[in-house]
C-alpha atoms as a PDB file:
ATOM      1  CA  UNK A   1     -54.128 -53.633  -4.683  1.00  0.00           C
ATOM      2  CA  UNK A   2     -56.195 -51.582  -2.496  1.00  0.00           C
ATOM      3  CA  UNK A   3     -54.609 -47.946  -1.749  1.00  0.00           C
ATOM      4  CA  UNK A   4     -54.376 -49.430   2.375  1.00  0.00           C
ATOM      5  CA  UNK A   5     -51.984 -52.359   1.209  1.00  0.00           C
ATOM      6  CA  UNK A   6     -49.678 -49.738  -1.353  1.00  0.00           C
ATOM      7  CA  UNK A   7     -49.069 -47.366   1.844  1.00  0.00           C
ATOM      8  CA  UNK A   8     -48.499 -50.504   3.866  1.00  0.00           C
ATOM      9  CA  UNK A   9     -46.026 -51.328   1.683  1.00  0.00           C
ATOM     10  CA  UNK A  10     -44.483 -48.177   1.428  1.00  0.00           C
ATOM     11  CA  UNK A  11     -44.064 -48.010   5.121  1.00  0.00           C
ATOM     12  CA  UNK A  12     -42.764 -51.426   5.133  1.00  0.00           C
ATOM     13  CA  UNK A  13     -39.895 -50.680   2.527  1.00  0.00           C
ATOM     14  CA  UNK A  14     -39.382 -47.285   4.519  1.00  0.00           C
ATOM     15  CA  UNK A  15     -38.965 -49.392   7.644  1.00  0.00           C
ATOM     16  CA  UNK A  16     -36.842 -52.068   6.151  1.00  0.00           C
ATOM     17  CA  UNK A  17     -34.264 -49.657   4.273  1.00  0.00           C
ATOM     18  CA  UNK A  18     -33.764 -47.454   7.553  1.00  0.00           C
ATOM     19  CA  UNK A  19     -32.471 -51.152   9.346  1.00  0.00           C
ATOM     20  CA  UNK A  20     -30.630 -51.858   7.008  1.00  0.00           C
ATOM     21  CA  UNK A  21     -28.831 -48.360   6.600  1.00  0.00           C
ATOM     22  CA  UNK A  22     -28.118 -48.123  10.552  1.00  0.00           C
ATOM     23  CA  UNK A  23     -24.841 -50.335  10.072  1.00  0.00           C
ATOM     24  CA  UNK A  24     -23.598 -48.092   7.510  1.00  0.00           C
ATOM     25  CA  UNK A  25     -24.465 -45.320   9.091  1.00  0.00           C
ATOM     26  CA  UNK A  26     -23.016 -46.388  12.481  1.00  0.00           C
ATOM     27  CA  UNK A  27     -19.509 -47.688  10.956  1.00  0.00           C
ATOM     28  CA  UNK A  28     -19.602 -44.498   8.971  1.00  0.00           C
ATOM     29  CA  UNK A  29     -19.611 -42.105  12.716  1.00  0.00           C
ATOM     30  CA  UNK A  30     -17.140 -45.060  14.210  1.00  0.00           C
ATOM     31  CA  UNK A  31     -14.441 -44.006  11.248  1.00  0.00           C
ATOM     32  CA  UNK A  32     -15.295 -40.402  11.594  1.00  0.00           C
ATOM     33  CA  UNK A  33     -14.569 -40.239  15.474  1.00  0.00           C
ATOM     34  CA  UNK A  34     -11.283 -42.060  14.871  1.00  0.00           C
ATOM     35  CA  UNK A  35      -9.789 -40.031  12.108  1.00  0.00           C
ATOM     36  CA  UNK A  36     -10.923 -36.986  14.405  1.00  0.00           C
ATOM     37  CA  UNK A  37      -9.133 -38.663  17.544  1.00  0.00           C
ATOM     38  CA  UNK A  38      -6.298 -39.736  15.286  1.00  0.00           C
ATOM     39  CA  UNK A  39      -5.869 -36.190  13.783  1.00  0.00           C
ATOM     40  CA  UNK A  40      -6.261 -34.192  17.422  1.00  0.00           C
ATOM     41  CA  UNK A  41      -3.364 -36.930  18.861  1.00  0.00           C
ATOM     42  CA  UNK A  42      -0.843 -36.182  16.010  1.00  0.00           C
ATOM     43  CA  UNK A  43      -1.773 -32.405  16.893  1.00  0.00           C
ATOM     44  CA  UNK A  44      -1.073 -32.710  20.323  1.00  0.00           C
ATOM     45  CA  UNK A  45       2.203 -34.760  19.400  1.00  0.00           C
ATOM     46  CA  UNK A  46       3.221 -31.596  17.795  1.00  0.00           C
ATOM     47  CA  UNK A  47       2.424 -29.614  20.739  1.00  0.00           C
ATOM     48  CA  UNK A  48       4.472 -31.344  22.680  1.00  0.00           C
ATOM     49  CA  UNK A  49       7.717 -31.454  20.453  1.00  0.00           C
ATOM     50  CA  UNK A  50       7.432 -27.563  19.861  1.00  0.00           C
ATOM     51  CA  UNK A  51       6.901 -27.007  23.550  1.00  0.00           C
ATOM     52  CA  UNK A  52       9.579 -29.341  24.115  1.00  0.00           C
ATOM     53  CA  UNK A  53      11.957 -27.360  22.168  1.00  0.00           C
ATOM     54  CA  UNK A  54      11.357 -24.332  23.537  1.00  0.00           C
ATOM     55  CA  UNK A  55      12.421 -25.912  26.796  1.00  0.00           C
ATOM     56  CA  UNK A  56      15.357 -27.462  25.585  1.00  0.00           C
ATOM     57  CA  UNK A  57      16.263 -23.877  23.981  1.00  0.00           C
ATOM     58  CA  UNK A  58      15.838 -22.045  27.133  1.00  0.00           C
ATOM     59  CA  UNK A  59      18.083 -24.188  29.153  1.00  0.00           C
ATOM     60  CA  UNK A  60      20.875 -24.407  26.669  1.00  0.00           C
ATOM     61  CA  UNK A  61      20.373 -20.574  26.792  1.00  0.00           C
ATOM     62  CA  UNK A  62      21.062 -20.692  30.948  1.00  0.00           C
ATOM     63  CA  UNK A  63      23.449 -23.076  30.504  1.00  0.00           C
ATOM     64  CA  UNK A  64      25.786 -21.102  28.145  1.00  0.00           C
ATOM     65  CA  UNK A  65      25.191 -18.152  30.557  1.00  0.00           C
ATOM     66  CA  UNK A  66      26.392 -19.693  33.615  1.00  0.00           C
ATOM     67  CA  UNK A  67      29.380 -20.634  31.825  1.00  0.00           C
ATOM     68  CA  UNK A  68      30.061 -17.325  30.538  1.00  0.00           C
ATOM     69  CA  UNK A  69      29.159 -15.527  34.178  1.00  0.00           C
ATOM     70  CA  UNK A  70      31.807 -18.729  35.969  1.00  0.00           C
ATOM     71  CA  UNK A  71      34.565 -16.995  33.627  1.00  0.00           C
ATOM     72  CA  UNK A  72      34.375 -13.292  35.382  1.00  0.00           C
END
């Protein structure tokens, strides 16, 4: 083998194993960008419950003073 063919080859096999990596690497960004859009809407879920609260908290806190300010 001629060293023309052996570096042809090489290129080949360089060329064949980055097509058949893109899949991987493609399904392997696809689950990345998932659990990162999973984890950022369970974050956000908790946002929303703690902000929630606070309302909640704040107009129980109104509440219980009207009812104390109706009695004087």
């Amino acid at each position: 083998m001629s060293a023309i063919s052996k570096m042809m080859d090489a290129i080949a096999l360089i060329n064949a194993m980055n097509v058949g990596m893109a899949p991987a690497m493609s399904m392997g960004n696809l689950y990345m960008n998932i659990s990162n859009s999973m984890g950022m809407a369970a974050m956000n879920h908790v946002f929303a419950q703690q902000q929630s609260t606070m309302h909640q908290q704040a107009a129980l806190v109104v509440g219980i003073k009207k009812m104390y300010d109706f009695g004087q």
